[in-house]
N, C-alpha and C. Protein backbone atom coordinates (compact mmCIF):
# COMPACT_ATOMS: atom_id res chain seq x y z
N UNK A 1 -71.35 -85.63 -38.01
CA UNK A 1 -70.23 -86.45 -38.42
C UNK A 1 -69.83 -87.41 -37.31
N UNK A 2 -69.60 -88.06 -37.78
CA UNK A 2 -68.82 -89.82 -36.64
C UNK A 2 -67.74 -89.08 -36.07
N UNK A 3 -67.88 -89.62 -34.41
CA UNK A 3 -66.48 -88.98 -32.99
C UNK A 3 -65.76 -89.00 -33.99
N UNK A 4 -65.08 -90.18 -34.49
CA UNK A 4 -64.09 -90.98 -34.80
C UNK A 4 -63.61 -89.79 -36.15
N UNK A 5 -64.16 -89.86 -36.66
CA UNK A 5 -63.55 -88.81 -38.04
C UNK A 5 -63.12 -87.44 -37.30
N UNK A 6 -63.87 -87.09 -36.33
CA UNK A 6 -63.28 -85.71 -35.85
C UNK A 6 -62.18 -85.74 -34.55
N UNK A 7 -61.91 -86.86 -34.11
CA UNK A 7 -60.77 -87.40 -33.62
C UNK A 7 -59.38 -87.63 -34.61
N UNK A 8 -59.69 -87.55 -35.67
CA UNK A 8 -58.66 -88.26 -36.49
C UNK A 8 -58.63 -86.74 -37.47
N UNK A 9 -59.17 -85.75 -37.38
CA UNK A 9 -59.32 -84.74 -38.20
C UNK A 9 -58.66 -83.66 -37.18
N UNK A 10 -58.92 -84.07 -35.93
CA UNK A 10 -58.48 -82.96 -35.17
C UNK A 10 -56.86 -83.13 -34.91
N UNK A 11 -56.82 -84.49 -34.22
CA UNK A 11 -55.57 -84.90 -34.16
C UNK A 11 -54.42 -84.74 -35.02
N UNK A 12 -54.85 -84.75 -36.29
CA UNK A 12 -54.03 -84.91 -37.57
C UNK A 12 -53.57 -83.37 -38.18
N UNK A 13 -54.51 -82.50 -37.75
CA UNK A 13 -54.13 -81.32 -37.48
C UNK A 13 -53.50 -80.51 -36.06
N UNK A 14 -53.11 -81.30 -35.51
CA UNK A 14 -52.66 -80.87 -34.13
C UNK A 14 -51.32 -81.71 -34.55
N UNK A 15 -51.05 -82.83 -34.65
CA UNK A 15 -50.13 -83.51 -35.33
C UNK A 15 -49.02 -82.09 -36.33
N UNK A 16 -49.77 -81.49 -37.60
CA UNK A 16 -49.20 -81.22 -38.41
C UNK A 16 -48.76 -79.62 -37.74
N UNK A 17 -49.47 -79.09 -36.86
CA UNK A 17 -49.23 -78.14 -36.33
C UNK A 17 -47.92 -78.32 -35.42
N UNK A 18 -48.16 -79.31 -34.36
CA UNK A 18 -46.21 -79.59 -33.69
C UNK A 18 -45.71 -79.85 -35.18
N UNK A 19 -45.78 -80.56 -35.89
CA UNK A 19 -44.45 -81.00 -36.43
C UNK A 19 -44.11 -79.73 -37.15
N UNK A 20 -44.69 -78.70 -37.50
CA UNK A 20 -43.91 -77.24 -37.93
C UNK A 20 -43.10 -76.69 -36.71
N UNK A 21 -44.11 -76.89 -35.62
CA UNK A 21 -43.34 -75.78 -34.10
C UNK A 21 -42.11 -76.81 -34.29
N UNK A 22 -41.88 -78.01 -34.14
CA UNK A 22 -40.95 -78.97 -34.43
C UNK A 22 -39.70 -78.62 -35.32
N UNK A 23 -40.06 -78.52 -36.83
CA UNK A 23 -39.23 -77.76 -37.92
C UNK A 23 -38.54 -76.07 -37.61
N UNK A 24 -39.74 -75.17 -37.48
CA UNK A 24 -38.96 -74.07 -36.46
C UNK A 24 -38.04 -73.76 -35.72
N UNK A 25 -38.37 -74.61 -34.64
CA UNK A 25 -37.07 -74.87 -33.62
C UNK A 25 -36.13 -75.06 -33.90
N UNK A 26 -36.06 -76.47 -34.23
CA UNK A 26 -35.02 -76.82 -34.71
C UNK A 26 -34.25 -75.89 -35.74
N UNK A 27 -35.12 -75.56 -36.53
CA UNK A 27 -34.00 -74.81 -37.49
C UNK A 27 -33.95 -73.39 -36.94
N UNK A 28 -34.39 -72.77 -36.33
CA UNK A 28 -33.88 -71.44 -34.96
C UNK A 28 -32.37 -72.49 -34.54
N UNK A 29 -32.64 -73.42 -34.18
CA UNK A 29 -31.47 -73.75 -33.13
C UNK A 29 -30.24 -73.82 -34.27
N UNK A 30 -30.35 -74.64 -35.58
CA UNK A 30 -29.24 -74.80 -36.76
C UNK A 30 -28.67 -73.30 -36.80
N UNK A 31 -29.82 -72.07 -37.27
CA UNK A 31 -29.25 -71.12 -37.60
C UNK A 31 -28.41 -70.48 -36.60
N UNK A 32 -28.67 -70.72 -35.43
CA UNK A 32 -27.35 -69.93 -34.50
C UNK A 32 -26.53 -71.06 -33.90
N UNK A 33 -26.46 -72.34 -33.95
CA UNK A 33 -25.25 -73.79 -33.57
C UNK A 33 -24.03 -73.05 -33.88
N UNK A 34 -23.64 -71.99 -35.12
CA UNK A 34 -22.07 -71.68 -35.06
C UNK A 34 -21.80 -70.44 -34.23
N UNK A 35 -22.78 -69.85 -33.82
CA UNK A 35 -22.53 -68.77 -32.54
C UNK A 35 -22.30 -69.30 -31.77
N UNK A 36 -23.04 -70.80 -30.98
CA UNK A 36 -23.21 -71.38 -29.97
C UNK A 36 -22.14 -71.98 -29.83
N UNK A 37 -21.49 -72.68 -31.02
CA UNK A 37 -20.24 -73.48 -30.81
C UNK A 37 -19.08 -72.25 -30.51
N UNK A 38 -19.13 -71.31 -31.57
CA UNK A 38 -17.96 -70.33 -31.16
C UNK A 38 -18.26 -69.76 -29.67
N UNK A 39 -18.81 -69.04 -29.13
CA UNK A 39 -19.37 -68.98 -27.79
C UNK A 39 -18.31 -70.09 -26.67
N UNK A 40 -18.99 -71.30 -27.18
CA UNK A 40 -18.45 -72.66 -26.37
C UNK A 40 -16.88 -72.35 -25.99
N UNK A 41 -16.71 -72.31 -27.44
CA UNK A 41 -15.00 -73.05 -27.95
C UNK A 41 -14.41 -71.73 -27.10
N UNK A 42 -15.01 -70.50 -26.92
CA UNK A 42 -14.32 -69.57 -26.24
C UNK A 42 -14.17 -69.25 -25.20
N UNK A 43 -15.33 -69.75 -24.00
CA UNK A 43 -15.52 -69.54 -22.79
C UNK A 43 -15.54 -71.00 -22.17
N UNK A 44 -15.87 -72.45 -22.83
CA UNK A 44 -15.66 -73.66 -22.26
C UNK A 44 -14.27 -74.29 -22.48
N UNK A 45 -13.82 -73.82 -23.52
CA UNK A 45 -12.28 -74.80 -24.06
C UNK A 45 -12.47 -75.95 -24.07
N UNK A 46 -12.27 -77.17 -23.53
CA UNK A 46 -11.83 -78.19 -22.97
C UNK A 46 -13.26 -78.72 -23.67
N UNK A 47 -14.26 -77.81 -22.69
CA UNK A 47 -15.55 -78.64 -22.39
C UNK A 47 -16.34 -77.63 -23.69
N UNK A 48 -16.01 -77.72 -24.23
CA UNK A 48 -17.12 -76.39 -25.52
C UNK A 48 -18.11 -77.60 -26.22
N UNK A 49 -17.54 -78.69 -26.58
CA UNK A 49 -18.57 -79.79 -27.49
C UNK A 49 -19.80 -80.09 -26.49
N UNK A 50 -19.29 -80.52 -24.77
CA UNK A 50 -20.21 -80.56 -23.96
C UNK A 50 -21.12 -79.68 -24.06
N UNK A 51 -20.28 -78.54 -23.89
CA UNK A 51 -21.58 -77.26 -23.73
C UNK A 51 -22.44 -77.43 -24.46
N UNK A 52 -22.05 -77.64 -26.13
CA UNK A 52 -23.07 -77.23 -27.34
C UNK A 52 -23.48 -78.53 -26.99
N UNK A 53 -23.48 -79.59 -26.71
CA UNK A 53 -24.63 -80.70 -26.19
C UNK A 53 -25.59 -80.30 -25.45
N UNK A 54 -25.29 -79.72 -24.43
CA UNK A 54 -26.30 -79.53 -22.88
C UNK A 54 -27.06 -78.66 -23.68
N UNK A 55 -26.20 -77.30 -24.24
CA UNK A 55 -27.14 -76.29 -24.80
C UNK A 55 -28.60 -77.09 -25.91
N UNK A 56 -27.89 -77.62 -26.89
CA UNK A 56 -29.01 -78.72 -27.71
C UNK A 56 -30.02 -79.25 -27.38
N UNK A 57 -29.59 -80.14 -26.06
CA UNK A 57 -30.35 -80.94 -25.28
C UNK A 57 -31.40 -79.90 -24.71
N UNK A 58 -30.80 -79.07 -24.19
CA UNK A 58 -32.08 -78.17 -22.93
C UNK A 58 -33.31 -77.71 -23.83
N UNK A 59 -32.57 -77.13 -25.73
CA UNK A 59 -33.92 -76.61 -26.18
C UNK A 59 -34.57 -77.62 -26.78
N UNK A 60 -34.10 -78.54 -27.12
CA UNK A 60 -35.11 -79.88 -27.70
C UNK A 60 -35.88 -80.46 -26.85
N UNK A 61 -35.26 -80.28 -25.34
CA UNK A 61 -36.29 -80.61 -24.52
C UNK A 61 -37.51 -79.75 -24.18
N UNK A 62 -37.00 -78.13 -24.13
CA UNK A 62 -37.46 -76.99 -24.15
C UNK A 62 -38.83 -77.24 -25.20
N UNK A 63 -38.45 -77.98 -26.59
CA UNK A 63 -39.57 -77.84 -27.73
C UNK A 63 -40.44 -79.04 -27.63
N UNK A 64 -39.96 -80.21 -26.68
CA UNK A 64 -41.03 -80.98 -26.64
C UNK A 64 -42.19 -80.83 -25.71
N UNK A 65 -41.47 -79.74 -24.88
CA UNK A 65 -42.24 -78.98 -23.47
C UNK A 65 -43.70 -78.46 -24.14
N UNK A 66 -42.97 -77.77 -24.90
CA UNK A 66 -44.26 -76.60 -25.58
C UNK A 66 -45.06 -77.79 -26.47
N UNK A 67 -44.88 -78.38 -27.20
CA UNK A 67 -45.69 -79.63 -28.01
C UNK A 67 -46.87 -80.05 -27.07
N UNK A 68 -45.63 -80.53 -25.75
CA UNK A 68 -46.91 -81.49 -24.56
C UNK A 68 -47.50 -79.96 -24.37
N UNK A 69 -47.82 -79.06 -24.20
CA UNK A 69 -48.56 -77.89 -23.40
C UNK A 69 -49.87 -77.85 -25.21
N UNK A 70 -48.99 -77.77 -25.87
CA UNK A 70 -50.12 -77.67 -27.25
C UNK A 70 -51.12 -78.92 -26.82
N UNK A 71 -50.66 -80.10 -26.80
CA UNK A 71 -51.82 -81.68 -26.60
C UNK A 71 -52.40 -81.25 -25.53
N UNK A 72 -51.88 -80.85 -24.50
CA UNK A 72 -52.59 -80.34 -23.11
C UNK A 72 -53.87 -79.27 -22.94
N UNK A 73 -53.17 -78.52 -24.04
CA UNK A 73 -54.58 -77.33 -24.53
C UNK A 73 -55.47 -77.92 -25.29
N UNK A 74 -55.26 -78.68 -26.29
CA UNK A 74 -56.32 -79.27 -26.95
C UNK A 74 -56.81 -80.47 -26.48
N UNK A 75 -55.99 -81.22 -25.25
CA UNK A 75 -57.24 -81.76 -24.37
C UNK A 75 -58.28 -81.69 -23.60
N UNK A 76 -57.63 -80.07 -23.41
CA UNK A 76 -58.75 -79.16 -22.75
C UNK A 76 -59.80 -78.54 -23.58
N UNK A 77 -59.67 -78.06 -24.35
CA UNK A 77 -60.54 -77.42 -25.38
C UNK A 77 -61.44 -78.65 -25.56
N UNK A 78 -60.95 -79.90 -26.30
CA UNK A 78 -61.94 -81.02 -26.45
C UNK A 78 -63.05 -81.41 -25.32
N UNK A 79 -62.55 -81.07 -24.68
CA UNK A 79 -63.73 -81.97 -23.03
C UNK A 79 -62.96 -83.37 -22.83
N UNK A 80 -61.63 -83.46 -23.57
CA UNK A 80 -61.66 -84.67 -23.06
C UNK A 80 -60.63 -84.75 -21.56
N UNK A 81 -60.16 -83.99 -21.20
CA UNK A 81 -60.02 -83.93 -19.42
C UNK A 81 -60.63 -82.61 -19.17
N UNK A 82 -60.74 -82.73 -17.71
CA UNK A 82 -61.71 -81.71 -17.31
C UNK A 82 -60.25 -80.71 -16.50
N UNK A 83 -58.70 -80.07 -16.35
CA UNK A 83 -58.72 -79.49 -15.96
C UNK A 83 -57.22 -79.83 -16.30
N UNK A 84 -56.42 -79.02 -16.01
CA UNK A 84 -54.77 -78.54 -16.28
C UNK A 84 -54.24 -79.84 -16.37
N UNK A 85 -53.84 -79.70 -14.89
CA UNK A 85 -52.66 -80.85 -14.21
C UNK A 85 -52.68 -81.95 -15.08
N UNK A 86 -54.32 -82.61 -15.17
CA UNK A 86 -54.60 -83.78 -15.59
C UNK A 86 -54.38 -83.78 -16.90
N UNK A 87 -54.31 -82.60 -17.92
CA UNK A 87 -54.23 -82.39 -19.28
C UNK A 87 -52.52 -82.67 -19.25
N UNK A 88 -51.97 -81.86 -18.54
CA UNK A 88 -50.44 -81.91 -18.97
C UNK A 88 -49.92 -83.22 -18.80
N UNK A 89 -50.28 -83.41 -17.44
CA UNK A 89 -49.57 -85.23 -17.23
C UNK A 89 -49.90 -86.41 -18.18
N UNK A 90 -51.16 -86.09 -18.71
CA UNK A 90 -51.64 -87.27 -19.69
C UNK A 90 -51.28 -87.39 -20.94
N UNK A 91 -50.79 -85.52 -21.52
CA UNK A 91 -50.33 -85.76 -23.04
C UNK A 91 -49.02 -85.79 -22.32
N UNK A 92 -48.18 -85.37 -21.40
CA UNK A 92 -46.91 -85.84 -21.63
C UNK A 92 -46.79 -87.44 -21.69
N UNK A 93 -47.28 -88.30 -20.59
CA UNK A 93 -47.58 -89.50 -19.92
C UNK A 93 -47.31 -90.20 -21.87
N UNK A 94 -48.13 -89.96 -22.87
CA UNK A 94 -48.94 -90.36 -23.59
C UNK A 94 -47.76 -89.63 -24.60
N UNK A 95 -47.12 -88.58 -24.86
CA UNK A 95 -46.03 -88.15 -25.63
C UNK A 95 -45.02 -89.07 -25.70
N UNK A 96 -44.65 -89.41 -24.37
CA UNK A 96 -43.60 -89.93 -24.13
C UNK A 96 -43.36 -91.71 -24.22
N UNK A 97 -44.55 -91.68 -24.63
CA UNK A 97 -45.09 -93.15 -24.96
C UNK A 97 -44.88 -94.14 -23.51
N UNK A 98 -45.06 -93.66 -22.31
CA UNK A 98 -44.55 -94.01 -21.17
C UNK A 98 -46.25 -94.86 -21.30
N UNK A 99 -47.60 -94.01 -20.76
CA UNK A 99 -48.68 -94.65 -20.87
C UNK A 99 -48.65 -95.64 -19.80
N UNK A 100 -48.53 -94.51 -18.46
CA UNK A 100 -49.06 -95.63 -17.45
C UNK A 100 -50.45 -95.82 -17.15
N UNK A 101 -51.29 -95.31 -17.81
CA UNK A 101 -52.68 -96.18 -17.95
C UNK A 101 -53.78 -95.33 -16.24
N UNK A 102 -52.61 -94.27 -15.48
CA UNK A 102 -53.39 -94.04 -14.50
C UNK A 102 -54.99 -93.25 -14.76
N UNK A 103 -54.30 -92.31 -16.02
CA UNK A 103 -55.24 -91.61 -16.09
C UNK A 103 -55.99 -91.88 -17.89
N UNK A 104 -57.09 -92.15 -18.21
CA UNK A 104 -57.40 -92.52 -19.62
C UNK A 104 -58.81 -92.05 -19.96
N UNK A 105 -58.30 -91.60 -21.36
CA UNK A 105 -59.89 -90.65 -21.97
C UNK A 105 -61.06 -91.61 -22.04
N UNK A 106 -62.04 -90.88 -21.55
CA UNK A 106 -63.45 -91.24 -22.12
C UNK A 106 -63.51 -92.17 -23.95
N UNK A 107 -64.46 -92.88 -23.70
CA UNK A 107 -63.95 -93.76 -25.39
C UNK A 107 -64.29 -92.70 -26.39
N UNK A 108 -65.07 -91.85 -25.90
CA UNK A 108 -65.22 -90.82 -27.39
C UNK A 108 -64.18 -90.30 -27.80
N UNK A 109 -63.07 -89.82 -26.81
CA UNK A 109 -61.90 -89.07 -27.65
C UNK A 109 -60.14 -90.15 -26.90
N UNK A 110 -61.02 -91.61 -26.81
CA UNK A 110 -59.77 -92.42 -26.69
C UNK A 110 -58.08 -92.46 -27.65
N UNK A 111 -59.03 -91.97 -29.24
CA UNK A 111 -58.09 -91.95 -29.96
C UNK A 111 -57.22 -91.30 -29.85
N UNK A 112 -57.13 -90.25 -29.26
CA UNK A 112 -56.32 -88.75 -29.05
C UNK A 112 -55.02 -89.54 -28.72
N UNK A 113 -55.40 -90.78 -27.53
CA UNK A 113 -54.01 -90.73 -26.79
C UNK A 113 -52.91 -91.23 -27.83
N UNK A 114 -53.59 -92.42 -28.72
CA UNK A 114 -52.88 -93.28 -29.44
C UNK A 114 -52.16 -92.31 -30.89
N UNK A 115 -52.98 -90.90 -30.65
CA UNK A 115 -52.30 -89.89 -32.03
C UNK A 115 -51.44 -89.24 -31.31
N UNK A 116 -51.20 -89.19 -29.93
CA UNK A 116 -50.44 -88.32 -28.84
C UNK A 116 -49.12 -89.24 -29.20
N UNK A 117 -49.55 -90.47 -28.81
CA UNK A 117 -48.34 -90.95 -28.87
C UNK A 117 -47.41 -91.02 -30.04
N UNK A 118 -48.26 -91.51 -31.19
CA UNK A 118 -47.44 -91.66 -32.75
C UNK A 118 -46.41 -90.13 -32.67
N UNK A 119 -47.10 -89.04 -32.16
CA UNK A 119 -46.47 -88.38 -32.56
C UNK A 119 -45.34 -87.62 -31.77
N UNK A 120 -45.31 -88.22 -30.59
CA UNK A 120 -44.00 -88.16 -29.61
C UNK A 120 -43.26 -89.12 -30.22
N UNK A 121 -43.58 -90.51 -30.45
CA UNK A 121 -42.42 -91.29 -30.82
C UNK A 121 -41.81 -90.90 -32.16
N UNK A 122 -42.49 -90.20 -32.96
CA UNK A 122 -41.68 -89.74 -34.35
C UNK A 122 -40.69 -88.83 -34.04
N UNK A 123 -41.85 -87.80 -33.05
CA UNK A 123 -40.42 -86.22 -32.63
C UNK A 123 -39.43 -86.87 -31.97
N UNK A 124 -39.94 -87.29 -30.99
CA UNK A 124 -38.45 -87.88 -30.34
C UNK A 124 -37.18 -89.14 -31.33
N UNK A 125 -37.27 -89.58 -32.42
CA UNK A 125 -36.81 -89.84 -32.66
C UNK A 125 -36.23 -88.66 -34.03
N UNK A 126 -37.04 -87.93 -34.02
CA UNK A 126 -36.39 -86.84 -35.04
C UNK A 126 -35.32 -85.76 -34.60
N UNK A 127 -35.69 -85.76 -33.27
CA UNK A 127 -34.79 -85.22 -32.20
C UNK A 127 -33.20 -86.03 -31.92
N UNK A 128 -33.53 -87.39 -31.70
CA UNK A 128 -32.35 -88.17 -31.89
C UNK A 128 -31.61 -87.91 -33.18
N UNK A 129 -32.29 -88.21 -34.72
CA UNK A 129 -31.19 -87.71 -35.18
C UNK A 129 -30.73 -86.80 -35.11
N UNK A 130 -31.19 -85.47 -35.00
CA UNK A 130 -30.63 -84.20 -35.02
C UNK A 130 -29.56 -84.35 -33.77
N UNK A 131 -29.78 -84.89 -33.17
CA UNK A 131 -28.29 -84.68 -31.77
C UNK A 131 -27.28 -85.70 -32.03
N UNK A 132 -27.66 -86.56 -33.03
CA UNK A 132 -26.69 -87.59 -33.64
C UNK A 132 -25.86 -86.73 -34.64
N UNK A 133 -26.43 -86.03 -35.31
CA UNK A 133 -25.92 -85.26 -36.22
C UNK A 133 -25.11 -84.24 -35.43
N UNK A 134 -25.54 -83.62 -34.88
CA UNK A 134 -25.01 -82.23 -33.66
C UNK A 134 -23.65 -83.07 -33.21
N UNK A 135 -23.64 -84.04 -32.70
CA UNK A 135 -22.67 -84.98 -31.87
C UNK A 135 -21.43 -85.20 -33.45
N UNK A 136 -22.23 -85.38 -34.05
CA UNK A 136 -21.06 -85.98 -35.37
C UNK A 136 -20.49 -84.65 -35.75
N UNK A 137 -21.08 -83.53 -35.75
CA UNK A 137 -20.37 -82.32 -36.57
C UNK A 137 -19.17 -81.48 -34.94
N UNK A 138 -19.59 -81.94 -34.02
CA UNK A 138 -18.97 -80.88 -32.96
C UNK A 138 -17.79 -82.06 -32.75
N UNK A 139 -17.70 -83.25 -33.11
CA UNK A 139 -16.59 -84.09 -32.67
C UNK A 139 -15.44 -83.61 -33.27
């Protein structure tokens, strides 16, 4: 079979795999937000909406952590970097749609980066709403 189809077959399943760890989380985090807020409202007072922000913030960041470590493993598994460091920095680099270009795949599995990215810029903006929403209900 053509790189290219199994770049786009692999990806697209690595894709659909975060966006569940994605759905999970998040809804782990919905189902306990009214512990978290009561929690807040009882031991922060003043500052309880802050809290349930920071708290929000740390695991959404927490879940994009584990996403980049998933692209990182399956850049490794692929052959398309040869070793950790370079795996993690490149799908985050490439998550985060930052793409400073230091480090870049071989053309056989070039596509990876450009499916790395689509799919940081979706989470992270799926993440925004959810803390837009979080922000609107704790006001």
């Amino acid at each position: 079979m053509n790189l290219i189809f199994w770049q786009l077959l692999i990806g697209s399943g690595v894709i659909a795999l975060i966006v569940g760890i994605h759905a999970e989380m998040l809804n782990f985090l919905s189902a306990n937000l009214s512990r978290i807020i009561e929690v807040a409202r009882r031991r922060l007072h003043r500052f309880a909406n802050t809290g349930v922000i920071i708290v929000a913030m740390l695991f959404i960041l927490l879940t994009h952590t584990i996403e980049v470590w998933v692209w990182a493993i399956v850049l490794l598994a692929t052959g398309a970097v040869d070793s950790l460091e370079p795996a993690l920095y490149f799908a985050l680099v490439s998550f985060t749609t930052v793409g400073f270009g230091d480090i870049t795949l071989t053309p056989e599995w070039r596509l990876l980066s450009a499916l790395i990215a689509a799919n940081g810029f979706l989470l992270f903006g799926w993440s925004t709403a959810y803390m837009v929403e979080l922000i609107r209900r704790t006001a």
